[in-house]
Protein backbone atom coordinates (compact mmCIF):
# COMPACT_ATOMS: atom_id res chain seq x y z
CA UNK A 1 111.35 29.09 85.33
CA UNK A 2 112.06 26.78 83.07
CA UNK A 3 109.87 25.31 80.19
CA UNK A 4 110.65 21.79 78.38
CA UNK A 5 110.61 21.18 74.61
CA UNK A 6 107.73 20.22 72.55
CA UNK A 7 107.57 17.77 69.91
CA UNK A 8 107.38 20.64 67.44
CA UNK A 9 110.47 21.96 68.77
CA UNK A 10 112.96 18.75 69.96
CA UNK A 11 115.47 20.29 72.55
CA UNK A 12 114.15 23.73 72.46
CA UNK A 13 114.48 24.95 76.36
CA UNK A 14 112.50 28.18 77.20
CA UNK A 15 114.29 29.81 80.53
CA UNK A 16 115.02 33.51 81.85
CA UNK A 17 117.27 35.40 79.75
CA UNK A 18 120.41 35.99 81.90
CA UNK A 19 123.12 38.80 81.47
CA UNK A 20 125.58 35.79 80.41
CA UNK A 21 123.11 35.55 77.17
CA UNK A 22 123.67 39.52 76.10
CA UNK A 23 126.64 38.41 73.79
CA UNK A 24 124.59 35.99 71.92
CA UNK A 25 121.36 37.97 72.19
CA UNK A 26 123.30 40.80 70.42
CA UNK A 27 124.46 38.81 67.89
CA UNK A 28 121.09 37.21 67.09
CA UNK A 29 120.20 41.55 66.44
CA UNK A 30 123.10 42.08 64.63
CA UNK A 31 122.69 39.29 62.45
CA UNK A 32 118.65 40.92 61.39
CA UNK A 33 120.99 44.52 61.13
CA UNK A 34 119.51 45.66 64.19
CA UNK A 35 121.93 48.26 65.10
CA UNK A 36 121.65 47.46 68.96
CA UNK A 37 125.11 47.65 70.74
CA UNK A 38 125.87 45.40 73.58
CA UNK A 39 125.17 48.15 76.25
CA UNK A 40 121.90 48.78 74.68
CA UNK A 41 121.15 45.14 75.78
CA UNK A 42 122.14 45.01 78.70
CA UNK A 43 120.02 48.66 79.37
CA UNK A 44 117.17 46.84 78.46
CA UNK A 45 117.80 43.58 80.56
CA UNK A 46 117.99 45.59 83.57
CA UNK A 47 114.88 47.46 83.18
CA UNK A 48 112.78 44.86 82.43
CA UNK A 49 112.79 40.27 82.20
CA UNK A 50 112.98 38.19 79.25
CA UNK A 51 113.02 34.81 78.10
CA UNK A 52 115.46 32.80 76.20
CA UNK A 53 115.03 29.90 73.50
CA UNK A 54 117.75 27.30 73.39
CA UNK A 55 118.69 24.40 71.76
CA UNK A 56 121.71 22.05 72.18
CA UNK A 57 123.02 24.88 74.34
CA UNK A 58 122.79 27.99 71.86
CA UNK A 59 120.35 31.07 72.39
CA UNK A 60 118.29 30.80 69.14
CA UNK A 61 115.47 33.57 70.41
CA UNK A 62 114.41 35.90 72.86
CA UNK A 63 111.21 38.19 73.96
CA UNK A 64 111.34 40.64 76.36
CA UNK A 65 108.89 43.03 79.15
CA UNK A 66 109.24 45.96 80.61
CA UNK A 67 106.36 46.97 83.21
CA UNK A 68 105.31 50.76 83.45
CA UNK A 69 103.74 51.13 86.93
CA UNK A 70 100.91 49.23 88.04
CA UNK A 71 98.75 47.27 85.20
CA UNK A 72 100.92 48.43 81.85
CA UNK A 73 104.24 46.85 80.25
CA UNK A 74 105.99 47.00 76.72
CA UNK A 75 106.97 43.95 75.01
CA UNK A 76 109.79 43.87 72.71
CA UNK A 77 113.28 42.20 71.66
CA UNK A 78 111.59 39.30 69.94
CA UNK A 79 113.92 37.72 67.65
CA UNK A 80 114.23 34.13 66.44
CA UNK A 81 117.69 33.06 64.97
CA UNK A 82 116.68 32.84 61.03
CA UNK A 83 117.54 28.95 60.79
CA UNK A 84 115.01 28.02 63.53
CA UNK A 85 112.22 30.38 61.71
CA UNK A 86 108.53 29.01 60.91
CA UNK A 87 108.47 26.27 64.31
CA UNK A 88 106.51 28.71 66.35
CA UNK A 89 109.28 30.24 68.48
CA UNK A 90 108.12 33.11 68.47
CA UNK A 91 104.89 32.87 69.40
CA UNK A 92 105.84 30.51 72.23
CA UNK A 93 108.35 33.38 74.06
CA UNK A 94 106.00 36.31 73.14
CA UNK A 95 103.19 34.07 75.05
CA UNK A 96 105.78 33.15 77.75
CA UNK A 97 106.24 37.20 78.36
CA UNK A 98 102.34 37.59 78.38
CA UNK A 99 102.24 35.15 80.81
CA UNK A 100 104.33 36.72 83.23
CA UNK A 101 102.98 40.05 82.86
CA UNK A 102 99.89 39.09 83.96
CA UNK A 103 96.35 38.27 81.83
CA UNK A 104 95.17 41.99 82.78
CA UNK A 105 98.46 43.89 82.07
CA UNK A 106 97.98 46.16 79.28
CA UNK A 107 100.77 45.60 76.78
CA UNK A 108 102.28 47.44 74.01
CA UNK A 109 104.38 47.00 71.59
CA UNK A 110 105.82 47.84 67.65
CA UNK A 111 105.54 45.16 65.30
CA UNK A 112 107.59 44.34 61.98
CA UNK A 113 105.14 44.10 58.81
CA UNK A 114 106.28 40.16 59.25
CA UNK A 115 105.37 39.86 63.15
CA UNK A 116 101.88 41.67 63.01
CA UNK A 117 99.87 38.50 62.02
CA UNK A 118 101.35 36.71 65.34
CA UNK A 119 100.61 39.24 67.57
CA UNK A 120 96.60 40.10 66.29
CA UNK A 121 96.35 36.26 67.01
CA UNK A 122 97.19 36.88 70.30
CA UNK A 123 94.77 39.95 71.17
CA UNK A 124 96.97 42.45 69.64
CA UNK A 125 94.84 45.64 67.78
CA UNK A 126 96.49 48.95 65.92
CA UNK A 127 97.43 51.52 67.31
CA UNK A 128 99.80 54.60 66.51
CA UNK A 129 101.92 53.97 62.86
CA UNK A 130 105.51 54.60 63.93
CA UNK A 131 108.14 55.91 61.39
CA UNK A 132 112.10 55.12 62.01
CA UNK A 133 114.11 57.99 60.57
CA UNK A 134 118.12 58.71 61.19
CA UNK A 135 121.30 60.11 59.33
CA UNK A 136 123.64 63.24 59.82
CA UNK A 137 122.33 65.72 61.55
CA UNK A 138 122.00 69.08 59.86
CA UNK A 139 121.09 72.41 61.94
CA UNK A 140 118.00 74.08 60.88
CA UNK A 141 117.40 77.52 60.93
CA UNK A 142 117.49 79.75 64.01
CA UNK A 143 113.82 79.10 65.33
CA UNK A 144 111.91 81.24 68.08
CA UNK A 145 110.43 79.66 71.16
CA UNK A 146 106.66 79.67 70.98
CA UNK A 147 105.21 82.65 72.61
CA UNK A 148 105.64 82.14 76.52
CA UNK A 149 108.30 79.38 76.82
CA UNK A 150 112.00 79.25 77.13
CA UNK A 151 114.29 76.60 76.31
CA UNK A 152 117.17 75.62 78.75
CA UNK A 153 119.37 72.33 79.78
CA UNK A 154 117.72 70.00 82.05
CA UNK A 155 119.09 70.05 85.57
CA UNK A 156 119.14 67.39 88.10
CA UNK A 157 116.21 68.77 90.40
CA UNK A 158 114.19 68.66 87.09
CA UNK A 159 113.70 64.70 86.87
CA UNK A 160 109.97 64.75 89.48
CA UNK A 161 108.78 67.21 86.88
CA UNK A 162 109.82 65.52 83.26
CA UNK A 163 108.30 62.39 85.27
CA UNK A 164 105.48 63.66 85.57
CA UNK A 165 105.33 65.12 82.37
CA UNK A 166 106.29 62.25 80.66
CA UNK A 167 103.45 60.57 82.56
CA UNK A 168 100.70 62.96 80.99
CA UNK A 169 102.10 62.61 77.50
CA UNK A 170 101.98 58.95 77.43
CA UNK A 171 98.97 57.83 79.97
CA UNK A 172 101.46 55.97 81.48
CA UNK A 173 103.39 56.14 84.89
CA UNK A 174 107.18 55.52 83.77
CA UNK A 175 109.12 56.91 86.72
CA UNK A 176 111.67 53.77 86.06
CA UNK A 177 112.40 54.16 82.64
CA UNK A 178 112.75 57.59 83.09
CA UNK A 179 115.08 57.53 85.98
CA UNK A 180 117.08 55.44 84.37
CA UNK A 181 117.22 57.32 81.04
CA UNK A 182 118.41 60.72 82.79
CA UNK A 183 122.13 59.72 84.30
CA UNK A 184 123.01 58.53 80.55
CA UNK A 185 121.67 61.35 78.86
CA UNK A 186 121.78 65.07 77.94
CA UNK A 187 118.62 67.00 77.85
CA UNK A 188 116.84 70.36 77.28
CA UNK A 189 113.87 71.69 78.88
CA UNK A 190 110.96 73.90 77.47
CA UNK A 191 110.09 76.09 80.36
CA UNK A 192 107.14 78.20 80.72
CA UNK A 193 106.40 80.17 83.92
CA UNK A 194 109.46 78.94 85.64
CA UNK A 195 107.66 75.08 85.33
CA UNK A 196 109.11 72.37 82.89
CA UNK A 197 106.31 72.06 79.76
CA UNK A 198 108.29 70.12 77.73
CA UNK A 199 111.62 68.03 77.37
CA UNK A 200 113.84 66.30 74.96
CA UNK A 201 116.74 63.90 75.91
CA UNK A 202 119.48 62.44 73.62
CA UNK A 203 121.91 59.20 74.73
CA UNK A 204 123.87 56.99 72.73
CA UNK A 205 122.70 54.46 71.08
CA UNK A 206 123.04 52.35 68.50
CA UNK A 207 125.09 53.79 65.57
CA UNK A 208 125.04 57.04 66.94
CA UNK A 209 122.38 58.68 69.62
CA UNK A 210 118.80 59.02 69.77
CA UNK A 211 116.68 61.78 70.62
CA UNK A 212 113.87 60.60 72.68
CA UNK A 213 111.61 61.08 74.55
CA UNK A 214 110.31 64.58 73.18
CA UNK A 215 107.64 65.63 75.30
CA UNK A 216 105.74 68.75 74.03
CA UNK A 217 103.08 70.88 74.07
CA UNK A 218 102.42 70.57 70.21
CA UNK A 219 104.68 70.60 66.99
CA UNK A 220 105.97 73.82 67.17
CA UNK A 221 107.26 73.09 70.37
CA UNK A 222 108.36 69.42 69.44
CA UNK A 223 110.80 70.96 66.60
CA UNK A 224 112.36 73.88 68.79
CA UNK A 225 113.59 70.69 71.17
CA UNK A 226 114.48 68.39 68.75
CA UNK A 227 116.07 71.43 66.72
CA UNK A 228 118.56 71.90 69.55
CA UNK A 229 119.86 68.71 69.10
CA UNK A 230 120.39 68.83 65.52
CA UNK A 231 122.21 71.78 65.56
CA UNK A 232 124.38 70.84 68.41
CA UNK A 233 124.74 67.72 66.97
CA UNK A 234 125.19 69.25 63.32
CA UNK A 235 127.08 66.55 60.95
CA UNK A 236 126.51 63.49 63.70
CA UNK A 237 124.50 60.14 62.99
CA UNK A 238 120.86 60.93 64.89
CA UNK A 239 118.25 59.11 65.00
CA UNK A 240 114.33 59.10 66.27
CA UNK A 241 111.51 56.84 66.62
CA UNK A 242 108.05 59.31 65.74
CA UNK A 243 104.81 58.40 65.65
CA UNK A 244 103.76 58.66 61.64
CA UNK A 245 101.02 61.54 62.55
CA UNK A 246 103.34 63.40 64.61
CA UNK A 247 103.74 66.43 61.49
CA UNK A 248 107.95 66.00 61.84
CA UNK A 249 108.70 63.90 59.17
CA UNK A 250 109.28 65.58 56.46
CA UNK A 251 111.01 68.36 58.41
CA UNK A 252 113.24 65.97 59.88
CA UNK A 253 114.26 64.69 56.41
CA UNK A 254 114.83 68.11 55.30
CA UNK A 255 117.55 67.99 58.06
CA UNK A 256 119.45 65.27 57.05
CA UNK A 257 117.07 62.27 59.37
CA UNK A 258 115.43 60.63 56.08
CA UNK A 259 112.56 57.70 57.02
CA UNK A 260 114.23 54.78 56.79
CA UNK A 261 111.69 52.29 58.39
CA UNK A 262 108.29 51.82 59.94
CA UNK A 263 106.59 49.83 62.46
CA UNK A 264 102.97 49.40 63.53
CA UNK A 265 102.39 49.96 67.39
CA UNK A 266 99.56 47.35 68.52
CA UNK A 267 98.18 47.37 72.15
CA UNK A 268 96.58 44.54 74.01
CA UNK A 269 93.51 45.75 76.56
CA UNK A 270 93.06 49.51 76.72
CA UNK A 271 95.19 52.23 75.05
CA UNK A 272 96.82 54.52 77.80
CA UNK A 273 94.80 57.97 78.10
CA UNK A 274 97.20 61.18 77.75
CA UNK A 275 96.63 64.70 78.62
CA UNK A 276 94.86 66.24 75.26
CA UNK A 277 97.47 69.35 75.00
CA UNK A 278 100.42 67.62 75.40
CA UNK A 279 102.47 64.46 73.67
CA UNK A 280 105.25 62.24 73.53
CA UNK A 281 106.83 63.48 69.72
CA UNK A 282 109.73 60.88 69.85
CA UNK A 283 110.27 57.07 71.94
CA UNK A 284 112.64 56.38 74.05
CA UNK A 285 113.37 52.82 71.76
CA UNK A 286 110.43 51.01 70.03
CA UNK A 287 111.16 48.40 72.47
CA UNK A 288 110.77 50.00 75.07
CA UNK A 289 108.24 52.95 74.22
């Protein structure tokens, strides 16, 4: 698929982003400070599709979609190389990536203060605040599990059950993004009654590794997981994506993860419907969710 310029836009070619366009895509995020490595790219390219903008043979923007079982998708990765801002890029691959996931795909996504006024124009509405925070890691204090529940590492016959978990904290069936999470990552598992109630995983990424998801039956729980991680990553660049109601952030700046950015999730169509005792404390990206 290929889409020809406009008179707005004189050579501008909209097309599939490719693998051979990760170099350029990741220097179009480097060049906002988007601390994306090249493997974090090309993680992303092949979960989901995305389109490219070019002119004169030069990526100049990209969007990105990621679907989530049947009806459901993220949207994410838009960028538009800073000289070609204000021609409507970026409305033109966003639309391009609503297109292809279908008029009656529920989307979300995490918009910049900047991007929000595109995407209400195209059916976008609020939805959960969510608050960037990272830095060196510092151990909190010994912590006791929550009456009931025992914390151990994940292990491979776990992955049906933090699917399905992962499922009821988010309303949203995300077997792939999950699957493909687990083989790059390290995880612990609340366990309570011999069952899986709650997870965190950590990966690399970015300047460092991110903890997320976090999957827990309430705070309490959400900071005995994520605590693990801080202490065994004590002194170590962290980060996590939380949503802004979520009760962790000032504990996680007391441990060394200050709030260094926000962004505003907005949903298109109907906002997925969790399980009430249960949530997702921590994304796995805010691309991706």
């Amino acid at each position: 698929m290929a889409t020809l310029s406009r008179p707005e836009n004189p050579g501008l070619l909209l097309r599939p982003l490719a693998p051979a366009d990760l170099p350029a895509a990741h220097a179009l995020s480097a060049a906002l400070r988007w601390p994306h490595r090249l493997e974090d790219w090309a993680f992303a390219l092949a979960l989901g599709e995305g389109l490219a903008a070019e002119r004169e043979g030069r990526l100049v923007g990209t969007a990105m979609g990621w679907r989530h079982g049947p009806g459901f998708a993220t949207l994410g990765s838009v960028i538009v190389d800073d000289a070609m801002q204000g021609r409507g890029i970026g409305r033109r691959l966003t639309q391009g990536v609503l297109d292809r996931l279908g008029e009656d795909c529920r989307v979300l996504l995490h918009a910049t203060e900047a991007g929000a006024p595109l995407y209400r124009s195209l059916g976008f509405r609020p939805a959960l605040e969510i608050r960037q925070h990272n830095g060196l890691a510092r151990a909190p204090a010994e912590q006791a599990a929550p009456a009931g529940l025992t914390l151990r590492p994940v292990r491979p016959q776990d992955a049906g059950a933090l699917v399905a978990l992962d499922a009821e904290a988010t309303g949203t069936p995300r077997a792939a993004l999950l699957h493909a999470v687990l083989p790059l990552a390290e995880g612990v598992v609340l366990e309570r009654g011999g069952m899986p109630a709650g997870f965190a995983l950590i990966r690399p990424f970015g300047r460092g590794e991110v903890v997320g998801p976090v999957v827990a039956p309430g705070v309490e729980a959400a900071r005995l997981l994520i605590g693990h991680w801080l202490a065994a990553r004590a002194g170590r660049f962290l980060r996590l994506d939380v949503p802004a109601e979520s009760g962790l952030g000032g504990w996680l700046a007391a441990h060394g993860l200050a709030e260094v950015g926000a962004v505003a999730g907005m949903v298109r169509g109907a906002a997925p419907r969790r399980r009430p005792d249960l949530a997702n404390y921590a994304l796995v990206s805010q691309a991706l969710g």
